[in-house]
C-alpha atoms as a PDB file:
ATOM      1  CA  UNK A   1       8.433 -20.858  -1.603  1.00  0.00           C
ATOM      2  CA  UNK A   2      10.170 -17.170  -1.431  1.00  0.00           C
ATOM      3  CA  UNK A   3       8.299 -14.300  -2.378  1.00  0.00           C
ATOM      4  CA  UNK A   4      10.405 -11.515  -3.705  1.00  0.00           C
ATOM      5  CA  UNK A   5       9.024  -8.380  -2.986  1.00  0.00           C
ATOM      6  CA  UNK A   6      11.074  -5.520  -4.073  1.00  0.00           C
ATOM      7  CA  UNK A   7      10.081  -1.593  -3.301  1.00  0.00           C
ATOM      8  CA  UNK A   8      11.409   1.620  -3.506  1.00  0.00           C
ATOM      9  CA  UNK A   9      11.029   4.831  -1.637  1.00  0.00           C
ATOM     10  CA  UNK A  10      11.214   8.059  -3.521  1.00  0.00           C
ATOM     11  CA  UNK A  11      10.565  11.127  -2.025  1.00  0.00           C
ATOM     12  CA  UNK A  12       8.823  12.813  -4.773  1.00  0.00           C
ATOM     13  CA  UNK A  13       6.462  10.205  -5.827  1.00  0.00           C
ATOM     14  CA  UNK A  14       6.635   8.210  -1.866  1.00  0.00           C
ATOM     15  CA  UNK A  15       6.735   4.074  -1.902  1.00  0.00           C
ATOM     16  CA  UNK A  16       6.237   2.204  -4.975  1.00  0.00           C
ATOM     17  CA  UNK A  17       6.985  -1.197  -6.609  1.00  0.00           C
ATOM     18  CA  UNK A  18       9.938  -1.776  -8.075  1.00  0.00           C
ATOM     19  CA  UNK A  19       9.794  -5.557 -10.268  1.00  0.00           C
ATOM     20  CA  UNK A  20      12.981  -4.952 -11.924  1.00  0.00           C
ATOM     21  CA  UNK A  21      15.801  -4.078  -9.161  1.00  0.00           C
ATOM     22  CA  UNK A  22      18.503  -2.986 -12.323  1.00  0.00           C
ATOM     23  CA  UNK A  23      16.488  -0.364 -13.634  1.00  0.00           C
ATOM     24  CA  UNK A  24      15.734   1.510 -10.387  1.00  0.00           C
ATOM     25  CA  UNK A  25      18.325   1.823  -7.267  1.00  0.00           C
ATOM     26  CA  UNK A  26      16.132   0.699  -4.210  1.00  0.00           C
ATOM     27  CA  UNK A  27      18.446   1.367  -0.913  1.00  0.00           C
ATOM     28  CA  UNK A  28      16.202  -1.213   1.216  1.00  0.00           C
ATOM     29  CA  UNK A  29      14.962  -4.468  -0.757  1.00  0.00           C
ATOM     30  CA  UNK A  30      13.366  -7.263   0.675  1.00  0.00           C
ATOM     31  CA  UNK A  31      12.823 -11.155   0.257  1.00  0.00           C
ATOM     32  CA  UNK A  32       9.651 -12.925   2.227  1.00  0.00           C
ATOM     33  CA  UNK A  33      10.409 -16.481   3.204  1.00  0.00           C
ATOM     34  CA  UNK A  34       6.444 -17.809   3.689  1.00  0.00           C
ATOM     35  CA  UNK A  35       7.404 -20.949   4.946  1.00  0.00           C
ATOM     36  CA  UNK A  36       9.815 -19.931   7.987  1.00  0.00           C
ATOM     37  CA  UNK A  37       7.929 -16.902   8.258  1.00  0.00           C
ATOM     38  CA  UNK A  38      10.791 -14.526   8.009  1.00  0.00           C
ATOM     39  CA  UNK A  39      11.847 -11.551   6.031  1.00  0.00           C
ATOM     40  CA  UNK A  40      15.144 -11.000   4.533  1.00  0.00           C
ATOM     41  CA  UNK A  41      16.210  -7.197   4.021  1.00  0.00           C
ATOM     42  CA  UNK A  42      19.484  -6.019   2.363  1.00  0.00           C
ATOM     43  CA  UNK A  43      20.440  -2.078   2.419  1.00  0.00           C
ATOM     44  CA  UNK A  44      23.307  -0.194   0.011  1.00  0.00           C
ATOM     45  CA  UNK A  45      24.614   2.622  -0.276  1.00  0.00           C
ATOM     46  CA  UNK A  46      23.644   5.197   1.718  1.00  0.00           C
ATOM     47  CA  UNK A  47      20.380   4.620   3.840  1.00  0.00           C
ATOM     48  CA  UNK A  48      17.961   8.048   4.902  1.00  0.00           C
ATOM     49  CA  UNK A  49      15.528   8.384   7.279  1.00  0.00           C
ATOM     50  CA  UNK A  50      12.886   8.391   4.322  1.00  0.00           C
ATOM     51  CA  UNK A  51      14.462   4.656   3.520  1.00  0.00           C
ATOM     52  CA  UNK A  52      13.686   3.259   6.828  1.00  0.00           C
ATOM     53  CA  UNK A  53      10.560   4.928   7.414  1.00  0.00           C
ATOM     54  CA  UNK A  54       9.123   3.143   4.175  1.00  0.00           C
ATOM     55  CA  UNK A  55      10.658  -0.225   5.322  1.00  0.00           C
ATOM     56  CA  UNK A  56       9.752  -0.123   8.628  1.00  0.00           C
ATOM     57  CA  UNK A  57       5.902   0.585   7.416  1.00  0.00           C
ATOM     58  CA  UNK A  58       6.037  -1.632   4.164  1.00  0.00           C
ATOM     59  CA  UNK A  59       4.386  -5.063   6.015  1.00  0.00           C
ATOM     60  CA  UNK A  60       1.944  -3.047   7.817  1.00  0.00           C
ATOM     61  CA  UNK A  61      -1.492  -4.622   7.702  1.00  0.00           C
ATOM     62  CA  UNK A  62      -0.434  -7.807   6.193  1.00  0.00           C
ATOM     63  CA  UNK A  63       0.436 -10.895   8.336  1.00  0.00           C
ATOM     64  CA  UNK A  64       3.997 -10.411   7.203  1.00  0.00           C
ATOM     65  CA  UNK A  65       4.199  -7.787   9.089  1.00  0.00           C
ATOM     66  CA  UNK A  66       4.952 -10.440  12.399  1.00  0.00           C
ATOM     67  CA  UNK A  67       7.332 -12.213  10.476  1.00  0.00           C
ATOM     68  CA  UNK A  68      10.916 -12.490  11.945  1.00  0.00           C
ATOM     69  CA  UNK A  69      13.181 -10.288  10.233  1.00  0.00           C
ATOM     70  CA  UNK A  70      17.026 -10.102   9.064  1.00  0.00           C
ATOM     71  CA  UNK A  71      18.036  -6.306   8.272  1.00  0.00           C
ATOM     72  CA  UNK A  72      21.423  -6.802   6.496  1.00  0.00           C
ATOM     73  CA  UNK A  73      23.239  -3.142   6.324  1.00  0.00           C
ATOM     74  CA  UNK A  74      26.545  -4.587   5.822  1.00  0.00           C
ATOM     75  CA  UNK A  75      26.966  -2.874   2.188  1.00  0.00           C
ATOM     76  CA  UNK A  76      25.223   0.202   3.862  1.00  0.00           C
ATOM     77  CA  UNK A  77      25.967   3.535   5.438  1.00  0.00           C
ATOM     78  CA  UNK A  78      23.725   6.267   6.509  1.00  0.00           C
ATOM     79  CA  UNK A  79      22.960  10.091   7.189  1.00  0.00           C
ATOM     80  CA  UNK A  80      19.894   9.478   9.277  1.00  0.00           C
ATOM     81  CA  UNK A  81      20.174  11.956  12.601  1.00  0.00           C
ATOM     82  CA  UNK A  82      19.531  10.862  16.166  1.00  0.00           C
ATOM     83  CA  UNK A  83      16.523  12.988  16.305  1.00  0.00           C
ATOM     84  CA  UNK A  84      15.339  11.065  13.441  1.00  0.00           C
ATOM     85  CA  UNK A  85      16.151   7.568  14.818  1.00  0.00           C
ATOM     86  CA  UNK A  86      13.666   9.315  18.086  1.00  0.00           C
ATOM     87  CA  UNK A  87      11.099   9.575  15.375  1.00  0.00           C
ATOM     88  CA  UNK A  88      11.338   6.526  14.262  1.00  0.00           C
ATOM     89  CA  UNK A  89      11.332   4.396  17.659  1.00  0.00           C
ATOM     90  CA  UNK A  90       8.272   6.270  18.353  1.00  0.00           C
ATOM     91  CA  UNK A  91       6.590   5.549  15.009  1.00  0.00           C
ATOM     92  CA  UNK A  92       7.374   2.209  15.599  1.00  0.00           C
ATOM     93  CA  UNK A  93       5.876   1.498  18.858  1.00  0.00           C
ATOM     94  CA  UNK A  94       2.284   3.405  17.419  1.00  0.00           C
ATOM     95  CA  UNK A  95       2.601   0.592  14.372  1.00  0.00           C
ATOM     96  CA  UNK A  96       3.159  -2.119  17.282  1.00  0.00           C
ATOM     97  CA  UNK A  97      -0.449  -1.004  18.691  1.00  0.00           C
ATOM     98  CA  UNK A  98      -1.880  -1.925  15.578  1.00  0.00           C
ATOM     99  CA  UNK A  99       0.215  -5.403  15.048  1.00  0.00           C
ATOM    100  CA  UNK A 100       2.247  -7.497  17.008  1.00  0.00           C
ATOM    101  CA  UNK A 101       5.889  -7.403  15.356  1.00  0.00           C
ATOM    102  CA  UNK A 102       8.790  -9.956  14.997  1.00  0.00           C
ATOM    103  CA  UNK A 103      11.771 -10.092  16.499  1.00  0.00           C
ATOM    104  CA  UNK A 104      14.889  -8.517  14.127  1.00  0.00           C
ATOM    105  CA  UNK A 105      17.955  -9.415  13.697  1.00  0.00           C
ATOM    106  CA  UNK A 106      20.529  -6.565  12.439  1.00  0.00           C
ATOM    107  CA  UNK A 107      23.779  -6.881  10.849  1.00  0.00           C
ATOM    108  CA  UNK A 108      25.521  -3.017  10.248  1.00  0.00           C
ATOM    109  CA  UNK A 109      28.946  -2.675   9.405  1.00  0.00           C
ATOM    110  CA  UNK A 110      29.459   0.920   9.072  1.00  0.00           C
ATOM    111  CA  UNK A 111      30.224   2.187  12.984  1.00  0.00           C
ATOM    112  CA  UNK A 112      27.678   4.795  12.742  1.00  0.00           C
ATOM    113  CA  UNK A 113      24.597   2.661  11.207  1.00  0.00           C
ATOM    114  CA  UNK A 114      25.825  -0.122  14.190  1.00  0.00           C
ATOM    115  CA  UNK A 115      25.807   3.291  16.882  1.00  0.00           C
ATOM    116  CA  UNK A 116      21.884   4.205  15.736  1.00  0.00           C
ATOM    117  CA  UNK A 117      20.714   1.051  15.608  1.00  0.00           C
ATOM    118  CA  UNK A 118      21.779   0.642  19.492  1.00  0.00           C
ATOM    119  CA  UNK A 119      19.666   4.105  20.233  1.00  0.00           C
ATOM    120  CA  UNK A 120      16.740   2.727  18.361  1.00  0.00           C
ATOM    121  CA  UNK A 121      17.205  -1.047  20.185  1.00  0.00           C
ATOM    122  CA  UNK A 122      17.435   1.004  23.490  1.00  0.00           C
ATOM    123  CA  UNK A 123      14.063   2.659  22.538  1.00  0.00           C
ATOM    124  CA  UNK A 124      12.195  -0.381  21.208  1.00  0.00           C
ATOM    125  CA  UNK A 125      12.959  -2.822  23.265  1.00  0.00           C
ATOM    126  CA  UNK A 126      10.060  -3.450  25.239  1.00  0.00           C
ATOM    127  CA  UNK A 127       8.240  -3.854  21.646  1.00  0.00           C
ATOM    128  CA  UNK A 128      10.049  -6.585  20.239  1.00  0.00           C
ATOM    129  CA  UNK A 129      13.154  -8.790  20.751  1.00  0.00           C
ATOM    130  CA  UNK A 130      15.737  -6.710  18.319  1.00  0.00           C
ATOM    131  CA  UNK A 131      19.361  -7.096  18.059  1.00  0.00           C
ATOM    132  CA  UNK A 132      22.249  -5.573  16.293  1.00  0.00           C
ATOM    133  CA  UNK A 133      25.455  -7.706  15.106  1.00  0.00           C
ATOM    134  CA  UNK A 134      28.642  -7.730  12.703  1.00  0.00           C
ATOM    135  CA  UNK A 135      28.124 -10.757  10.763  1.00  0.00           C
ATOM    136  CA  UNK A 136      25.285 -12.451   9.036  1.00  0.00           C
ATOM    137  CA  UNK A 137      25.910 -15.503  10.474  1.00  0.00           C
ATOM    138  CA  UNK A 138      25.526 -15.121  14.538  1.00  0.00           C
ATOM    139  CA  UNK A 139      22.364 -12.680  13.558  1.00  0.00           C
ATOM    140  CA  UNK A 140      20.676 -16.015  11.644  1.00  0.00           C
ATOM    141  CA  UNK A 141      21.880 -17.985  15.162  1.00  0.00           C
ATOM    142  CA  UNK A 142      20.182 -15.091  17.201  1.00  0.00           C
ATOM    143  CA  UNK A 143      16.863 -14.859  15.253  1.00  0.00           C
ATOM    144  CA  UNK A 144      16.531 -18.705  14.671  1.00  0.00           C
ATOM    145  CA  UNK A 145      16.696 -19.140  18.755  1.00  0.00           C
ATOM    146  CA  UNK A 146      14.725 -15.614  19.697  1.00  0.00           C
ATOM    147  CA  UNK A 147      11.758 -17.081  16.874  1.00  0.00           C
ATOM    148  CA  UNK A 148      11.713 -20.589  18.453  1.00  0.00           C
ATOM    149  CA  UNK A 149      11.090 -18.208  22.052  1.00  0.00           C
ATOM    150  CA  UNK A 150       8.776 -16.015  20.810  1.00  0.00           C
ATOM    151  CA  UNK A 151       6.585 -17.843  18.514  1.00  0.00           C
ATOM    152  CA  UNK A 152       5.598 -19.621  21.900  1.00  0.00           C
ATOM    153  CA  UNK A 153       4.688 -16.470  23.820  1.00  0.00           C
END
């Protein structure tokens, strides 16, 4: 059974629940596969540090939250700085303290999204497995081998 959860971040009112995806442009949306325990993300159009901030903390709490996870930016480009991607890595190893993460699997397109997503792998890597690739396909390879390994940590 998939669970569609769809949410938008907007930065006057912050993160809120979107249950009809054509009457609201959400940049990140998400579908939760229960029974392989993974999380499938798709980004358009043009992704902010605001966008992945609320992403990033979305799962937080629930048991999702160590779900395996494929972040598709291939329609996707962004304007996020490498200050902010610092930010970031360091928000997300104080959310790691709290729950033990899945590994993520990330597909970026766009030369710059591909570029940050190396600083913030080279940052987080002792958290979680995490890797960044070109096409959907090898990253589903990756994260179905990487989940097999570290669901028996």
């Amino acid at each position: 059974m998939i669970l569609m959860a769809l949410f938008h971040y907007d930065n006057s009112k912050g993160f809120n629940s979107c249950p009809h995806r054509q009457k609201t442009f959400m940049p990140i949306y998400y579908e939760i596969d229960n029974a392989r325990k993974r999380i499938y993300s798709r980004c358009e159009g043009v992704i902010t540090y605001e966008d992945l901030r609320a992403h990033m903390n979305a799962e937080e709490g629930s048991p999702t939250a160590s779900y395996s996870e494929i972040l598709d930016c291939t329609d996707a480009t962004t304007n996020i700085s490498k200050n902010q991607i610092v930010g970031l890595a360091a928000e997300r190893e104080e959310v790691a303290i709290r729950q033990k993460p899945g590994p993520v699997a990330i597909v970026a397109g766009d030369n710059n999204f591909f570029d940050k997503f190396l600083l913030f792998d080279s940052m987080t890597e002792q958290i979680r497995p995490i890797q960044i690739f070109r096409h959907a396909a090898a990253a589903e390879r990756w994260l179905d081998e990487i989940t097999r390994r570290w669901g028996d940590e």
